[in-house]
Protein backbone atom coordinates (compact mmCIF):
# COMPACT_ATOMS: atom_id res chain seq x y z
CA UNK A 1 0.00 0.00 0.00
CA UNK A 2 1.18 3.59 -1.00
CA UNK A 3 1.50 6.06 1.78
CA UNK A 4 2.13 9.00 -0.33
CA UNK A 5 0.17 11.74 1.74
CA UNK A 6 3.10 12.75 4.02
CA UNK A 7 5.76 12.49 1.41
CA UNK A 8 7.29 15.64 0.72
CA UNK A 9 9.18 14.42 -2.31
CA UNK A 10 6.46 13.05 -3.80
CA UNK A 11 4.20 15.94 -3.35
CA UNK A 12 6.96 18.46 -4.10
CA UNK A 13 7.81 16.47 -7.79
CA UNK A 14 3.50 16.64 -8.09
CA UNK A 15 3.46 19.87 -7.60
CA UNK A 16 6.65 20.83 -9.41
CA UNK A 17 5.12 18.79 -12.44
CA UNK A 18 1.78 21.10 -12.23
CA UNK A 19 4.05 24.47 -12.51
CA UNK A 20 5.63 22.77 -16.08
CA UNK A 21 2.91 21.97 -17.28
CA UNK A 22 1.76 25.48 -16.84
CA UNK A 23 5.06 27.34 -17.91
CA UNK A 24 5.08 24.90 -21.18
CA UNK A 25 1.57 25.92 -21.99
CA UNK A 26 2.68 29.48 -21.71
CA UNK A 27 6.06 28.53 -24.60
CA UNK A 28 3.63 26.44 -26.31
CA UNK A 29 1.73 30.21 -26.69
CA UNK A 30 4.63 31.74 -28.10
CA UNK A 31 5.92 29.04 -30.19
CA UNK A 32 8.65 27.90 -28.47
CA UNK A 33 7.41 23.80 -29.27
CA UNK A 34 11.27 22.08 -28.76
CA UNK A 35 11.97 23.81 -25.91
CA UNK A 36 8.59 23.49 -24.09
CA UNK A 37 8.35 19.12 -25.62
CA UNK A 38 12.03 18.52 -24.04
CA UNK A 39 11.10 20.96 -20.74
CA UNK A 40 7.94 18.86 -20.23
CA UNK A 41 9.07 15.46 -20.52
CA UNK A 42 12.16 15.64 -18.58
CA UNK A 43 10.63 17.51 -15.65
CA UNK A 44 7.54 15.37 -15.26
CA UNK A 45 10.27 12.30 -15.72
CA UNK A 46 11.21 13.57 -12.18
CA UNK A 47 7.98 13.09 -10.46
CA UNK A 48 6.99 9.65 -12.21
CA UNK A 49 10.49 8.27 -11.30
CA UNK A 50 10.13 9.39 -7.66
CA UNK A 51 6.41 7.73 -7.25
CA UNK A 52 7.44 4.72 -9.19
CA UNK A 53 10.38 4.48 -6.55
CA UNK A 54 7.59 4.14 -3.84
CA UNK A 55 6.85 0.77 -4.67
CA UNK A 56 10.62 -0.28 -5.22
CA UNK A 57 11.28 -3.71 -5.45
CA UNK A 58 14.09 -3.49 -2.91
CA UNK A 59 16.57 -0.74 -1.48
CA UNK A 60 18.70 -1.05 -4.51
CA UNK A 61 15.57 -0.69 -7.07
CA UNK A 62 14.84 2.25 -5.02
CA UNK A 63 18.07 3.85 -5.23
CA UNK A 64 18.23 3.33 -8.36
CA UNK A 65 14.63 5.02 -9.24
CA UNK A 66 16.04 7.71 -7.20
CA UNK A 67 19.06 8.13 -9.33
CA UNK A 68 16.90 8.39 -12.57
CA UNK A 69 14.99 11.43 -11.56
CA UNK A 70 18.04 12.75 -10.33
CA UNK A 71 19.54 12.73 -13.62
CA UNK A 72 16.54 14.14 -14.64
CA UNK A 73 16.74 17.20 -12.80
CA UNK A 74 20.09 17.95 -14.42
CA UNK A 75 18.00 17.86 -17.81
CA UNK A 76 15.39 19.71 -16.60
CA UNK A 77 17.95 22.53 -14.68
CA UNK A 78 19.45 22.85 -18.34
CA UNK A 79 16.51 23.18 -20.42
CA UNK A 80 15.12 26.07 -17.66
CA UNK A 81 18.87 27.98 -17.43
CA UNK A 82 18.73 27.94 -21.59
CA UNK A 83 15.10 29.34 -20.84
CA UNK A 84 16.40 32.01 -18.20
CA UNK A 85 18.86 32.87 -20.59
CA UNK A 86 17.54 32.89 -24.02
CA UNK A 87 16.14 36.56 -25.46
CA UNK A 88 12.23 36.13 -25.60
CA UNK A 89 11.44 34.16 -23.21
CA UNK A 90 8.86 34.45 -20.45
CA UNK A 91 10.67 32.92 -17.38
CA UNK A 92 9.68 32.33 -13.80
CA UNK A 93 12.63 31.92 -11.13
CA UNK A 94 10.64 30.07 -8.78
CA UNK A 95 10.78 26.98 -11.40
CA UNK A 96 14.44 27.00 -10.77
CA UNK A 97 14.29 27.97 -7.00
CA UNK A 98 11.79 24.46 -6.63
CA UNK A 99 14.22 22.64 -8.84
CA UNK A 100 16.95 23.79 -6.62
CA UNK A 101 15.25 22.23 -3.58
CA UNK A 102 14.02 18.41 -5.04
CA UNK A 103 17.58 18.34 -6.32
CA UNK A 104 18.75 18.86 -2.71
CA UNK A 105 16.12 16.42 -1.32
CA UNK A 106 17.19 13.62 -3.91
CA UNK A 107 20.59 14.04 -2.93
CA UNK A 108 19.70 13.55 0.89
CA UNK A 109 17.37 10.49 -0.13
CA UNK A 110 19.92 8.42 -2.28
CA UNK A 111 23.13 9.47 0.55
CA UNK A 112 21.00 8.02 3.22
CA UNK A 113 19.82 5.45 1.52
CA UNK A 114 22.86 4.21 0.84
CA UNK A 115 24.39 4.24 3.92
């Protein structure tokens, strides 16, 4: 059984997802179609790879999920800095700010779980 209520990774990836989806509607608007298809499917990777690491077939599955969306938020930090710094391009900081903090709450999950 899933106890994902109290889990703030979990909920922070969710929620993370839901501000994408937003921001890529809002490229999608102005044409920006790579950027936003890339953006979309390597920040939502984060999320699924953290809920599918819930229900981890054993401590090394789960570290191993973990990794995955940790790579993925090294995607997902590039395709937002080329969106921070390209001309034209409506961009909110908190993205990266939220980014900032599931990238230092994977880190803390995979170290401890490994030890």
């Amino acid at each position: 059984m899933r106890n994902d209520k109290d889990n703030i990774i979990v909920n922070k990836t969710i929620e993370f997802s839901i501000a994408i989806i937003k921001y890529c509607g809002l490229l999608e608007q102005h044409r920006r179609f790579v950027i936003s298809k890339q953006l979309l499917r390597s920040a939502t990777s984060i999320g699924a790879n953290v809920f599918e690491a819930q229900n981890a077939e054993s401590k090394a599955d789960f570290i191993h999920k973990m990794k995955i969306a940790a790579k993925e938020t090294s995607e997902t930090l590039y395709w937002l800095i080329l969106c921070e710094r390209s001309e034209g391009y409506f961009f909110d900081t908190k993205l990266k700010e939220d980014l900032e903090e599931i990238i230092r709450i994977l880190s803390k999950i995979i170290s401890s779980s490994k030890a």
